[in-house]
N, C-alpha and C. Protein backbone atom coordinates (compact mmCIF):
# COMPACT_ATOMS: atom_id res chain seq x y z
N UNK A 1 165.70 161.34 31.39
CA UNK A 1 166.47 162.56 31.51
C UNK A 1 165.61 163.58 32.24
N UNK A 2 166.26 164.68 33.01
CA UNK A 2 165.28 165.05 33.60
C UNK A 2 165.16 166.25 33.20
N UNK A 3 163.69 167.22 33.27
CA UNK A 3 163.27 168.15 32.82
C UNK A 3 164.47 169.59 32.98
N UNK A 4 165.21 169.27 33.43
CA UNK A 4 166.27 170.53 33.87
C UNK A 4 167.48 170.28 32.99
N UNK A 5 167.73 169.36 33.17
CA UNK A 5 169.29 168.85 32.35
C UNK A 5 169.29 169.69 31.05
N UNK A 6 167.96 169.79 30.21
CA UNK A 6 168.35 171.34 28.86
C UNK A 6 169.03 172.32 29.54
N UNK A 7 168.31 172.67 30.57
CA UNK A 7 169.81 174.12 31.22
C UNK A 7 170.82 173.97 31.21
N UNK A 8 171.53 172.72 31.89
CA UNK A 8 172.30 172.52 31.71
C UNK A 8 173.50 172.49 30.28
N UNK A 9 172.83 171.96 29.45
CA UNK A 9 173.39 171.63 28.64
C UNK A 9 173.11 173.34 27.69
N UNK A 10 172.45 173.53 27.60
CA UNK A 10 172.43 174.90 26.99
C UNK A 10 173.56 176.19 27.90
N UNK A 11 173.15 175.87 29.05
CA UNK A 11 174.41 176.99 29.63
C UNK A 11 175.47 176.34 29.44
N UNK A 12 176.05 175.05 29.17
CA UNK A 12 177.44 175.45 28.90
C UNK A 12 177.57 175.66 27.29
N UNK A 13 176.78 175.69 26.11
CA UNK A 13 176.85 176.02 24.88
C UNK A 13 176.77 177.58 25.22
N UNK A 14 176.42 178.52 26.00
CA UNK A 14 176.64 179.80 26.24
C UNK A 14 177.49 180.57 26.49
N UNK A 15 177.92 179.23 27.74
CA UNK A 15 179.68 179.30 28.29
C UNK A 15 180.99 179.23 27.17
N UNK A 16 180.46 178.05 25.97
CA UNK A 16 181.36 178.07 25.18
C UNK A 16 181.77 178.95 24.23
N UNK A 17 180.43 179.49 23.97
CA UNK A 17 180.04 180.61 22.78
C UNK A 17 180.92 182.06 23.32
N UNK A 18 180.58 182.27 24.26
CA UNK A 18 180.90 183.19 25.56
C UNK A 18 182.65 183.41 25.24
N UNK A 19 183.01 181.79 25.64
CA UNK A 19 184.79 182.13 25.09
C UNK A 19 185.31 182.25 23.94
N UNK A 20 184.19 181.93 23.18
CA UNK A 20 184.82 181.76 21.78
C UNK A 20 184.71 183.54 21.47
N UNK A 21 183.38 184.25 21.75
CA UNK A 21 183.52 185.55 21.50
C UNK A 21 184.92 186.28 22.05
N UNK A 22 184.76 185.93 23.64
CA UNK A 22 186.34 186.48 23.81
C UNK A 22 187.63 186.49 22.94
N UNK A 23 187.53 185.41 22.68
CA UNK A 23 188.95 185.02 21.94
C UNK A 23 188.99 185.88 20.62
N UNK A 24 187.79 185.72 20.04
CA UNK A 24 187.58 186.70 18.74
C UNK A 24 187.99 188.17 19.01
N UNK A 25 186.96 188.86 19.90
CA UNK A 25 187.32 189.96 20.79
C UNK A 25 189.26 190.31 20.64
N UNK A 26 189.52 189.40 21.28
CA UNK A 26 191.26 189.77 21.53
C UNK A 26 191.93 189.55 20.16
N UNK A 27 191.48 188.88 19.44
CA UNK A 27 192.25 188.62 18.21
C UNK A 27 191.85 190.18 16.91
N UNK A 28 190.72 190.66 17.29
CA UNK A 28 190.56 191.99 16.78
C UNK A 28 190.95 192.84 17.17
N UNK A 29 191.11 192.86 18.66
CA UNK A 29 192.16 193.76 19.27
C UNK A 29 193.23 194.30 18.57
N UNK A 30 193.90 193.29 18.51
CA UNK A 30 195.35 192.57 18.45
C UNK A 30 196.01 192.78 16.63
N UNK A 31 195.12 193.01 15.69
CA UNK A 31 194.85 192.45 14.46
C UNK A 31 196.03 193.75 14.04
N UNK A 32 195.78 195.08 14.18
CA UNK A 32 196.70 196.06 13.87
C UNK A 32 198.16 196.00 14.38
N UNK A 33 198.03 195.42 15.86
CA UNK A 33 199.35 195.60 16.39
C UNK A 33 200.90 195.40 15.27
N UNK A 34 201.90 195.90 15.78
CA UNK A 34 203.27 194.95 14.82
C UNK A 34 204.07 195.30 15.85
N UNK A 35 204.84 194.38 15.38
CA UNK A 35 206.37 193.92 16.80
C UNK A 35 207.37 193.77 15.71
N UNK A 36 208.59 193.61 16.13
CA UNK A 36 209.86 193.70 15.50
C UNK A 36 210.58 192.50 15.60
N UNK A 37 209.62 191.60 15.84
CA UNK A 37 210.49 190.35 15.74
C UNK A 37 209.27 189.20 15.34
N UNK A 38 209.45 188.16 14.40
CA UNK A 38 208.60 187.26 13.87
C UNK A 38 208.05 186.16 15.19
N UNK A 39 208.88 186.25 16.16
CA UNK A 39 208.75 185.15 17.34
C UNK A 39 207.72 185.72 18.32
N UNK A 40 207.84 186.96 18.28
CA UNK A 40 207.11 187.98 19.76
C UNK A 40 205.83 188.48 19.17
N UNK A 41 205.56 188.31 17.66
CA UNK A 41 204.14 188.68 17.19
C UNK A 41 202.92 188.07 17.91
N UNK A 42 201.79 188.67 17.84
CA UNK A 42 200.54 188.20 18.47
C UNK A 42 200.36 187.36 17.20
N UNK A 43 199.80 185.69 17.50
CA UNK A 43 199.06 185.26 16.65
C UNK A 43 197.61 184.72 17.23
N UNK A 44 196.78 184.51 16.03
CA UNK A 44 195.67 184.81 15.81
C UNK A 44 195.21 183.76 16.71
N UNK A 45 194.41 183.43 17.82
CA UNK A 45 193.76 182.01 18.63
C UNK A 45 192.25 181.94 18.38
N UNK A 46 192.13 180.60 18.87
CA UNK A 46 190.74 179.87 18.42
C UNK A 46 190.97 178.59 19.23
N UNK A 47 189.50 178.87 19.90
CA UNK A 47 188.79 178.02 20.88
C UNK A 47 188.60 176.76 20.18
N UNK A 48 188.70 175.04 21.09
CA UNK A 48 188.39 173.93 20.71
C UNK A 48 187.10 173.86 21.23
N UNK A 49 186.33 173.27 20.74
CA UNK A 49 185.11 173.35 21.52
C UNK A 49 185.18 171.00 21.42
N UNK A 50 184.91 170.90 22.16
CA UNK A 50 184.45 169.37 22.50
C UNK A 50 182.93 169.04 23.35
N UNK A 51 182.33 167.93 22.38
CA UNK A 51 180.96 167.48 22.30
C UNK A 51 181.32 166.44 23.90
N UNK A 52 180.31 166.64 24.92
CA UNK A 52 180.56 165.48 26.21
C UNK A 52 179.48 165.21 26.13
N UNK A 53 179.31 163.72 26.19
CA UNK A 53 178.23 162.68 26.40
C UNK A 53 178.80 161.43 27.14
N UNK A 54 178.23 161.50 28.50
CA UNK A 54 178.75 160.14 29.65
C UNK A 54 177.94 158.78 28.70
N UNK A 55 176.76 159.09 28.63
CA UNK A 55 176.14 157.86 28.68
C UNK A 55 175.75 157.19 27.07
N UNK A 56 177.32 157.25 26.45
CA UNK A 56 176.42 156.81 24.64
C UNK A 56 176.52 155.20 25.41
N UNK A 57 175.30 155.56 23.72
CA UNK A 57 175.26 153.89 24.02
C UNK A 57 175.91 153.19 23.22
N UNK A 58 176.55 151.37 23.07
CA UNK A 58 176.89 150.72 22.11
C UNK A 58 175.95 150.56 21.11
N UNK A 59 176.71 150.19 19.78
CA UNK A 59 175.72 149.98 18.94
C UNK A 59 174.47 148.60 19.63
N UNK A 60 173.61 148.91 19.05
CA UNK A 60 173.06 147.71 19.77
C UNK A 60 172.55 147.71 21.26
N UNK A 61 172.89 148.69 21.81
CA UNK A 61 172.37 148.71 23.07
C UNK A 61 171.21 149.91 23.56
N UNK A 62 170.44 149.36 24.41
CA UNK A 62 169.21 150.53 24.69
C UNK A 62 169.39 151.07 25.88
N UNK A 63 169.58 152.58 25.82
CA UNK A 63 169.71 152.56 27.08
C UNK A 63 167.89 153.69 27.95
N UNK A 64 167.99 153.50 28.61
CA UNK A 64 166.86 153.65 29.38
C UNK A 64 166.46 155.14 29.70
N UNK A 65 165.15 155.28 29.52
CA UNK A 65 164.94 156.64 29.48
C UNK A 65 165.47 157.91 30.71
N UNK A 66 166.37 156.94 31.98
CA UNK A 66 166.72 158.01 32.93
C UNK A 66 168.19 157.95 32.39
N UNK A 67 168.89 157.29 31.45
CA UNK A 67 170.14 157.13 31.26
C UNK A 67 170.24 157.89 30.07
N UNK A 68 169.50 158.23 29.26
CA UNK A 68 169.51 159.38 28.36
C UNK A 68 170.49 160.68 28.21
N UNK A 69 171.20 161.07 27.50
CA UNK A 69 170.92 162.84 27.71
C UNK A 69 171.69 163.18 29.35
N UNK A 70 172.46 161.94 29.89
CA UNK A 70 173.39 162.28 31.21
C UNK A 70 174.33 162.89 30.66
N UNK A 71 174.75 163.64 31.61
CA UNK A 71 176.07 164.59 31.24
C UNK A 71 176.42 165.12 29.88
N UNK A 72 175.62 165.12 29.45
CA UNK A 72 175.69 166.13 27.67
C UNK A 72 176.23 167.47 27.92
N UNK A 73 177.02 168.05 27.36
CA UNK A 73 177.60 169.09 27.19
C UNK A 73 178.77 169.43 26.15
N UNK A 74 178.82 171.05 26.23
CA UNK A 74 180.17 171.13 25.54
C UNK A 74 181.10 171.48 26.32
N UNK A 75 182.15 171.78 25.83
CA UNK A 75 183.00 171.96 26.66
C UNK A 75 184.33 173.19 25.91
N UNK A 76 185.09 173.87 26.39
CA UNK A 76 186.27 174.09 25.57
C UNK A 76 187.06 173.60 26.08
N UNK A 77 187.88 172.92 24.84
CA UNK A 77 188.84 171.74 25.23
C UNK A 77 190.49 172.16 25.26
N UNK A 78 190.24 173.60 24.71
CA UNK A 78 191.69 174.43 24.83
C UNK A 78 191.05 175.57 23.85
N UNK A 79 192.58 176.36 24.02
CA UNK A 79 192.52 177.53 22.71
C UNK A 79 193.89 176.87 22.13
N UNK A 80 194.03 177.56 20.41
CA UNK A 80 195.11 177.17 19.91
C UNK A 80 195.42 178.31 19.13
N UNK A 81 196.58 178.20 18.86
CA UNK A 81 197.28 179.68 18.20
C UNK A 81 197.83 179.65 16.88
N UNK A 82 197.60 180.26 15.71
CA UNK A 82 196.85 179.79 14.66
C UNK A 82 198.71 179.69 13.91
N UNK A 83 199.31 178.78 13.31
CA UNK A 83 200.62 178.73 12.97
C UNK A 83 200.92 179.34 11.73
N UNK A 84 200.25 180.05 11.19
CA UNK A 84 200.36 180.67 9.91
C UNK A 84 201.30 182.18 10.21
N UNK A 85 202.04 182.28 8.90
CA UNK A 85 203.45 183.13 9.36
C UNK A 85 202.63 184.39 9.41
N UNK A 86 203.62 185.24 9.88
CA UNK A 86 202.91 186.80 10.77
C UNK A 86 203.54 187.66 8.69
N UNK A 87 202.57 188.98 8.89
CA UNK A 87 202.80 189.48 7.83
C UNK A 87 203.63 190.34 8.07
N UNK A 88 205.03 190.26 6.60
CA UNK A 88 205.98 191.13 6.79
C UNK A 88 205.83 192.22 5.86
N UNK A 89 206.36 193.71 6.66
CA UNK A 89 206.46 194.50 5.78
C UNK A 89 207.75 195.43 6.30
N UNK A 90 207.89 196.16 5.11
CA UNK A 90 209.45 196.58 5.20
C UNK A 90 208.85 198.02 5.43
N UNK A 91 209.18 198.69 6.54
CA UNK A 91 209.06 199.62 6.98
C UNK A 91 210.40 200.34 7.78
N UNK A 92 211.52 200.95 7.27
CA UNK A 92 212.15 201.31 7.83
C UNK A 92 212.76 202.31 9.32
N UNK A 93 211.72 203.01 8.50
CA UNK A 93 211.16 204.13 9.67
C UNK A 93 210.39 204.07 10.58
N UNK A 94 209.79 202.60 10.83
CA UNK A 94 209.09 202.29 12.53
C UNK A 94 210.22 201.88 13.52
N UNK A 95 209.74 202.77 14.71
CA UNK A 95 210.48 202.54 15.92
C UNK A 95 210.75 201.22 15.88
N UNK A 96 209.78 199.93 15.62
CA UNK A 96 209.88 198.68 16.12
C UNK A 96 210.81 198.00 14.93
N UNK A 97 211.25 198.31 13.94
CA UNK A 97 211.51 197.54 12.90
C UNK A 97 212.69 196.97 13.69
N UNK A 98 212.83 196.29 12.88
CA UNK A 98 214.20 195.30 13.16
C UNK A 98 215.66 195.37 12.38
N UNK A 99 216.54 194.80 12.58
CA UNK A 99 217.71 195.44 11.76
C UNK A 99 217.50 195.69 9.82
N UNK A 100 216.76 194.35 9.74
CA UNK A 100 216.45 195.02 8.24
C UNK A 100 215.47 195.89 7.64
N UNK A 101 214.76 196.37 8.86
CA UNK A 101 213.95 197.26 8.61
C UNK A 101 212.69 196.62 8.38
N UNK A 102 212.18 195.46 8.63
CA UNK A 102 211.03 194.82 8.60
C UNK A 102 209.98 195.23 10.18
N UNK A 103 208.96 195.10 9.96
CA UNK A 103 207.62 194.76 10.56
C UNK A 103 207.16 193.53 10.89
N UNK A 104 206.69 193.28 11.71
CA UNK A 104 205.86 191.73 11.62
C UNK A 104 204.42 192.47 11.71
N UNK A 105 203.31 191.55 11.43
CA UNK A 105 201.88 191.77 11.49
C UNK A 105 201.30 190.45 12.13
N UNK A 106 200.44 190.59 12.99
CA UNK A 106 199.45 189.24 13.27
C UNK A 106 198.89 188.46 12.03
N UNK A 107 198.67 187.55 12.42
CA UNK A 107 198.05 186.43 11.01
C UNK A 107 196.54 186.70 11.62
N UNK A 108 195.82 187.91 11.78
CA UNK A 108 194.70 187.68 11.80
C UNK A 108 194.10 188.47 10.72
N UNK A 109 192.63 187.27 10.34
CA UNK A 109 192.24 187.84 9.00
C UNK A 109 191.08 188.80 9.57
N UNK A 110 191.14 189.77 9.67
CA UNK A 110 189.67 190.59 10.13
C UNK A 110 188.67 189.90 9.49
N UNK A 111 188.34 189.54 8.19
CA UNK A 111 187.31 189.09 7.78
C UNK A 111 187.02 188.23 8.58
N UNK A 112 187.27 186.95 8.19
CA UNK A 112 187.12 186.02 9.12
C UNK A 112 186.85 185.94 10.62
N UNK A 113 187.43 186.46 11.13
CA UNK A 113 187.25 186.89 12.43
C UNK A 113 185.83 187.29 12.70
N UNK A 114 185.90 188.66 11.43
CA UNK A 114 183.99 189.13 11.75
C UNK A 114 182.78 187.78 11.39
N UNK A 115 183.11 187.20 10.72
CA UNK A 115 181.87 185.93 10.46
C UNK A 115 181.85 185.15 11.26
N UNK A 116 183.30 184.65 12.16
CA UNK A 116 183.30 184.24 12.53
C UNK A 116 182.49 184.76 14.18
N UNK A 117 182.36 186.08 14.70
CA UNK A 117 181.91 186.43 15.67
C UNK A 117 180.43 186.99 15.27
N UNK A 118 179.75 186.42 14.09
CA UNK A 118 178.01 186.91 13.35
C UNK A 118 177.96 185.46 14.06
N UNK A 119 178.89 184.28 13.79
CA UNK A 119 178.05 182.84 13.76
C UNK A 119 178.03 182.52 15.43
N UNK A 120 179.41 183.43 16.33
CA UNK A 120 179.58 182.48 17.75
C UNK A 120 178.33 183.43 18.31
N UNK A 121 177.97 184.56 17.58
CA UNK A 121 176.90 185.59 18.60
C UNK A 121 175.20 184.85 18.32
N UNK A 122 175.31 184.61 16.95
CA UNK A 122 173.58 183.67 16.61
C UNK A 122 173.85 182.78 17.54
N UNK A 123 174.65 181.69 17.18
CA UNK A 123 174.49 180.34 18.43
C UNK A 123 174.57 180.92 19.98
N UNK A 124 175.15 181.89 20.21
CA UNK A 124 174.59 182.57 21.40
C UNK A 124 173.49 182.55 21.84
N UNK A 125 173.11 183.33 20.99
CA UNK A 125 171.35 183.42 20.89
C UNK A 125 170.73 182.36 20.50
N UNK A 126 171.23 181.52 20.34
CA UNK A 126 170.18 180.11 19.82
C UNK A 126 169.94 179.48 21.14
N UNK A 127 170.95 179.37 22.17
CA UNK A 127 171.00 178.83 23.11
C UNK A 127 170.27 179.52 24.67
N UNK A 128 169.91 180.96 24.48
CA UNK A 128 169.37 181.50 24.83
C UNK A 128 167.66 181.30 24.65
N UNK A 129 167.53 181.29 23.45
CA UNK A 129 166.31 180.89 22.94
C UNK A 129 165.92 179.60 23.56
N UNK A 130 166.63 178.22 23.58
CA UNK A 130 166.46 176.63 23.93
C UNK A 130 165.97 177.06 24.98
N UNK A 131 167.11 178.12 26.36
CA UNK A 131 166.28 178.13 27.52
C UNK A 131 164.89 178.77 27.16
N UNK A 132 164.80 179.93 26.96
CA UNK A 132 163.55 180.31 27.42
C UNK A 132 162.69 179.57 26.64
N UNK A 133 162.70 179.09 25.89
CA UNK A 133 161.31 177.90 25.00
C UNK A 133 161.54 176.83 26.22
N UNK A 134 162.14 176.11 26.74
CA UNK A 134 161.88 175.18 27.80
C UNK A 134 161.36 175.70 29.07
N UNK A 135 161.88 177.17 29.24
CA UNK A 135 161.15 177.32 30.47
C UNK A 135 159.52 177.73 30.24
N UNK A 136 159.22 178.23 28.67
CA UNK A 136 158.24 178.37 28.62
C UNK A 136 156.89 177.07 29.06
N UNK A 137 157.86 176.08 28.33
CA UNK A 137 157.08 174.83 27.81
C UNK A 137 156.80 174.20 29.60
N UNK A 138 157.95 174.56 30.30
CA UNK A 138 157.73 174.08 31.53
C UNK A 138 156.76 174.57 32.29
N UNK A 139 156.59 176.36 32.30
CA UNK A 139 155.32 177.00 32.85
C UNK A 139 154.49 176.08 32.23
N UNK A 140 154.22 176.42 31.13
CA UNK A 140 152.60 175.77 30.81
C UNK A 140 152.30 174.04 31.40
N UNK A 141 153.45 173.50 31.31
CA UNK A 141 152.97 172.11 31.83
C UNK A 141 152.56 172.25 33.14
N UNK A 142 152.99 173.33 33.76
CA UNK A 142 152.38 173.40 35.17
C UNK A 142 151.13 174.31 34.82
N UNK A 143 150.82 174.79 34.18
CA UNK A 143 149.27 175.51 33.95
C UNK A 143 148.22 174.49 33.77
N UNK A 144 148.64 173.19 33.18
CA UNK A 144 148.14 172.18 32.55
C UNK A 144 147.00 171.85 34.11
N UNK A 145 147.92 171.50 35.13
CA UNK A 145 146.86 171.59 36.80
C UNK A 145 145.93 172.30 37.28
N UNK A 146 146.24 173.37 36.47
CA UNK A 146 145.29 174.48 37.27
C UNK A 146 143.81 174.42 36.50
N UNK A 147 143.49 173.77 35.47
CA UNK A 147 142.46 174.08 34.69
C UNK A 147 140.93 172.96 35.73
């Protein structure tokens, strides 16, 4: 595998992290809004994230130290929109209500949402970290010549 391919594979765990914050982002946005109809509500989305590896091996099989660690990455494999019913409340007196005087609310849980954007921002930073410890490790292997 070759000395670069960690970038690789770390920038797209950055890339992924990256959308997953977005998505969080818009779903906090979004979290107060209400609409007047259960169909037209914002619901809550969340990123797939998918593990890519070209080169596994079979059980039983060895594969060779340049065949390693090819094409590793993540990936997002979609967003999905979370099917849990929107919250109703009976509010008569909003412009938006509907003939019975209901509200809809997003199915987003703020909580959740916030832990969920403590854990996509650390692995952010975790992956940030992988690079610069490899690029560190890489300077010094080239210091290793100069002595």
């Amino acid at each position: 595998m070759s000395s670069f391919k960690i970038f690789d594979i770390s920038g797209s765990g950055l890339a992924a992290e990256s959308v997953r914050l977005n998505t969080i982002a818009s779903n906090l946005a979004n979290a107060d809004s209400v609409t007047g109809s259960p169909t037209t509500v914002y619901r809550a989305r969340h990123p797939v994230f998918q593990a890519i590896r070209d080169a596994v091996a079979s059980f039983g099989t060895h594969l060779s130290t340049d065949d390693q660690g090819a094409d590793a990455a993540v990936r997002v494999a979609g967003i999905v929109e979370s099917d849990a019913p929107p919250t109703v409340t009976h509010d008569p007196g909003n412009p938006l209500a509907d003939a019975n005087g209901n509200v809809y609310s997003p199915n987003v849980n703020v909580i959740e949402e916030m832990t969920d954007m403590i854990s996509a921002s650390r692995a952010y930073q975790d992956n940030v970290e992988v690079m610069n410890t490899s690029k560190d490790l890489m300077l010094d292997t080239l210091k290793l010549g100069e002595s």
